[in-house]
Protein backbone atom coordinates (compact mmCIF):
# COMPACT_ATOMS: atom_id res chain seq x y z
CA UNK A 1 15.62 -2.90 -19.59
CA UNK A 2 12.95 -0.42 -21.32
CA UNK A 3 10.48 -3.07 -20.74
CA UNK A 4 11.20 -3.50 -16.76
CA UNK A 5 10.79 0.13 -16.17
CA UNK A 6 7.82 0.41 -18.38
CA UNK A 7 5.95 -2.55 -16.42
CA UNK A 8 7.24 -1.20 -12.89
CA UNK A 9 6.03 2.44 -13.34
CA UNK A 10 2.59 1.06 -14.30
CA UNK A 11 2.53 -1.64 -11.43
CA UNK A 12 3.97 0.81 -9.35
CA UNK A 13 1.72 3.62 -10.34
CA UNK A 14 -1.41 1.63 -9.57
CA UNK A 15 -0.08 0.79 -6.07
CA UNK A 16 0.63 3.93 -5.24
CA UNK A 17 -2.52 5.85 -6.83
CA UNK A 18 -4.33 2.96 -4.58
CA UNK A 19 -2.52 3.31 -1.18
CA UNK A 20 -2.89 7.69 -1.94
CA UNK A 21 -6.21 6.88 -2.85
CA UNK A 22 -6.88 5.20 -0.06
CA UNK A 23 -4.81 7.43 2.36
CA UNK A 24 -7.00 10.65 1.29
CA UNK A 25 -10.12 8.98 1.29
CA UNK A 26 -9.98 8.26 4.85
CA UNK A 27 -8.59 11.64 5.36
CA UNK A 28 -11.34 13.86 3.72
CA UNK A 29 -14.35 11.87 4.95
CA UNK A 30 -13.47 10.62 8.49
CA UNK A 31 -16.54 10.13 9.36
CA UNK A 32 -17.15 6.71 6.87
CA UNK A 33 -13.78 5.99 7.92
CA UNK A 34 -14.80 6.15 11.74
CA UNK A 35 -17.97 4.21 10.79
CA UNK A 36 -15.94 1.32 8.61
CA UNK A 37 -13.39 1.12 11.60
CA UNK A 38 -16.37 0.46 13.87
CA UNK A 39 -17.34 -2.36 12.05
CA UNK A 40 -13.51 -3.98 12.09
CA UNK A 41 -13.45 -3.24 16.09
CA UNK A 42 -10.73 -1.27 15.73
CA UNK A 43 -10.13 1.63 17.54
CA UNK A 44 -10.69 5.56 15.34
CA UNK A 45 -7.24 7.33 16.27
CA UNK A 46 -5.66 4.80 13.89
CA UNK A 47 -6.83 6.58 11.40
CA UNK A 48 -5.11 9.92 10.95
CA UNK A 49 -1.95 7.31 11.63
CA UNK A 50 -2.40 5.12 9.42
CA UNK A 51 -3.30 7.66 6.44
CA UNK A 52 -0.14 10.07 6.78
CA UNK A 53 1.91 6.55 6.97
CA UNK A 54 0.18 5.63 4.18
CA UNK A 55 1.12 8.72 2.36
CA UNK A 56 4.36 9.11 3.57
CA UNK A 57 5.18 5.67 2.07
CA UNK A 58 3.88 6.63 -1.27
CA UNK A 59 6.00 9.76 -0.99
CA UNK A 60 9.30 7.63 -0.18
CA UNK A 61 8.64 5.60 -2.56
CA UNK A 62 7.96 7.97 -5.98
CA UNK A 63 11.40 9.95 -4.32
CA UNK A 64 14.64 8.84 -6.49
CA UNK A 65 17.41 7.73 -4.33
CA UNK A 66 17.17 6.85 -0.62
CA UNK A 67 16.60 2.92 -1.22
CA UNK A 68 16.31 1.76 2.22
CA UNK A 69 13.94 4.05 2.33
CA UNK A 70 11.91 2.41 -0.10
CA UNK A 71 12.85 -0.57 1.42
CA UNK A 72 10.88 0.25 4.66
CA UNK A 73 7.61 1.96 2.37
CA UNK A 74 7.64 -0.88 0.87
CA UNK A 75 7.40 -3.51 3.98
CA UNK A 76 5.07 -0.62 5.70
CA UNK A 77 2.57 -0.83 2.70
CA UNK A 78 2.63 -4.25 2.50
CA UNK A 79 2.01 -4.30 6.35
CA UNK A 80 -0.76 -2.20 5.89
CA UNK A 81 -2.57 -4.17 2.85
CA UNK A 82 -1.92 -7.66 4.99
CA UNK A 83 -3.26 -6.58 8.03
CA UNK A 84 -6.56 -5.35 6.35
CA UNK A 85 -6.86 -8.81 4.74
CA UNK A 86 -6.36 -10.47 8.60
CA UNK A 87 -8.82 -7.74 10.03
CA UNK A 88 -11.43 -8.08 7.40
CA UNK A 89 -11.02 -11.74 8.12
CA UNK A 90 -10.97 -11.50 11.68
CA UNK A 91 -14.33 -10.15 11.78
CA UNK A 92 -16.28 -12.52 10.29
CA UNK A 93 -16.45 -10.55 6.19
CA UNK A 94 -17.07 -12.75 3.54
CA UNK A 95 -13.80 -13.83 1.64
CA UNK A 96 -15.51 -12.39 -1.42
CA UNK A 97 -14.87 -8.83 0.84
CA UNK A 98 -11.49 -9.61 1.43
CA UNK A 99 -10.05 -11.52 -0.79
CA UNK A 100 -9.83 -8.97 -3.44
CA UNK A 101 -7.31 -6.86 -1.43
CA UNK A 102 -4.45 -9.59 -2.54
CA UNK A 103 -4.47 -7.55 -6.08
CA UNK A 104 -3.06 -4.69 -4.34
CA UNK A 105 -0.32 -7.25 -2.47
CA UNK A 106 -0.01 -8.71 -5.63
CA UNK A 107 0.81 -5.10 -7.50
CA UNK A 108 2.82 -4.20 -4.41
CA UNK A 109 4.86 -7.38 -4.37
CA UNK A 110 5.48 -6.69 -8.43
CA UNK A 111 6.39 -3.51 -8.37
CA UNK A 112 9.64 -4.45 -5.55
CA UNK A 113 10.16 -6.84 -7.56
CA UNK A 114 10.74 -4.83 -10.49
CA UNK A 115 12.15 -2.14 -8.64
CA UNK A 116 14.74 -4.63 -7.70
CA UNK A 117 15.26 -5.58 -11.49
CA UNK A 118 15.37 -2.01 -12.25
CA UNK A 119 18.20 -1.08 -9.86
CA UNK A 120 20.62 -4.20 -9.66
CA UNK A 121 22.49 -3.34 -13.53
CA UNK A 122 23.04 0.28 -11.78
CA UNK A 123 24.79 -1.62 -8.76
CA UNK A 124 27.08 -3.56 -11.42
């Protein structure tokens, strides 16, 4: 049991420092973030939207309790990270542009899944 919670607070933690990362980024320099949405076709009021979703995911998710809650960050994140692989895609990038984004799937698909493994002996 140590084990699952050690390996889902670091999967976890690396999601989440990514998605805030990511979240703030776009928040503090909106003009690169206008400029990179440009390039995707995709329209600039997403933006602010899609950074305080992003945020309030991470939020919902680092709260104890509430799991559908996390349930919904957790599809909403994932969401988020899929879509940027089909947009990035869409556009014509390189998959050598893209493809790396399926880490962060990857880390967000491991860290429900340990979340999961974490919570089900509690439900016992």
């Amino acid at each position: 049991m140590k084990k699952i919670r050690i390996f889902y607070w670091i999967t976890t933690g690396l999601f989440l420092l990514m998605m805030a990362f990511s979240a703030i980024s776009s928040l503090a320099s909106p003009e690169k973030a206008v400029e990179f949405f440009k390039t995707m076709n995709m329209p600039s009021y997403l933006i602010s939207f899609l950074s305080i979703a992003k945020l309030l995911g991470v939020i919902a998710i680092l709260v104890p309790g509430y799991p559908r809650l996390k349930e919904w960050a957790y599809a909403g994140l994932t969401f988020d990270l899929i879509g940027a692989v089909y947009c990035n895609y869409a556009v014509g990038k390189t998959a050598a542009e893209w493809m790396p984004i399926f880490i962060f799937v990857a880390l967000a698909f491991a860290s429900y899944f340990l979340y999961h493994k974490k919570v089900s002996p509690q439900l016992k």
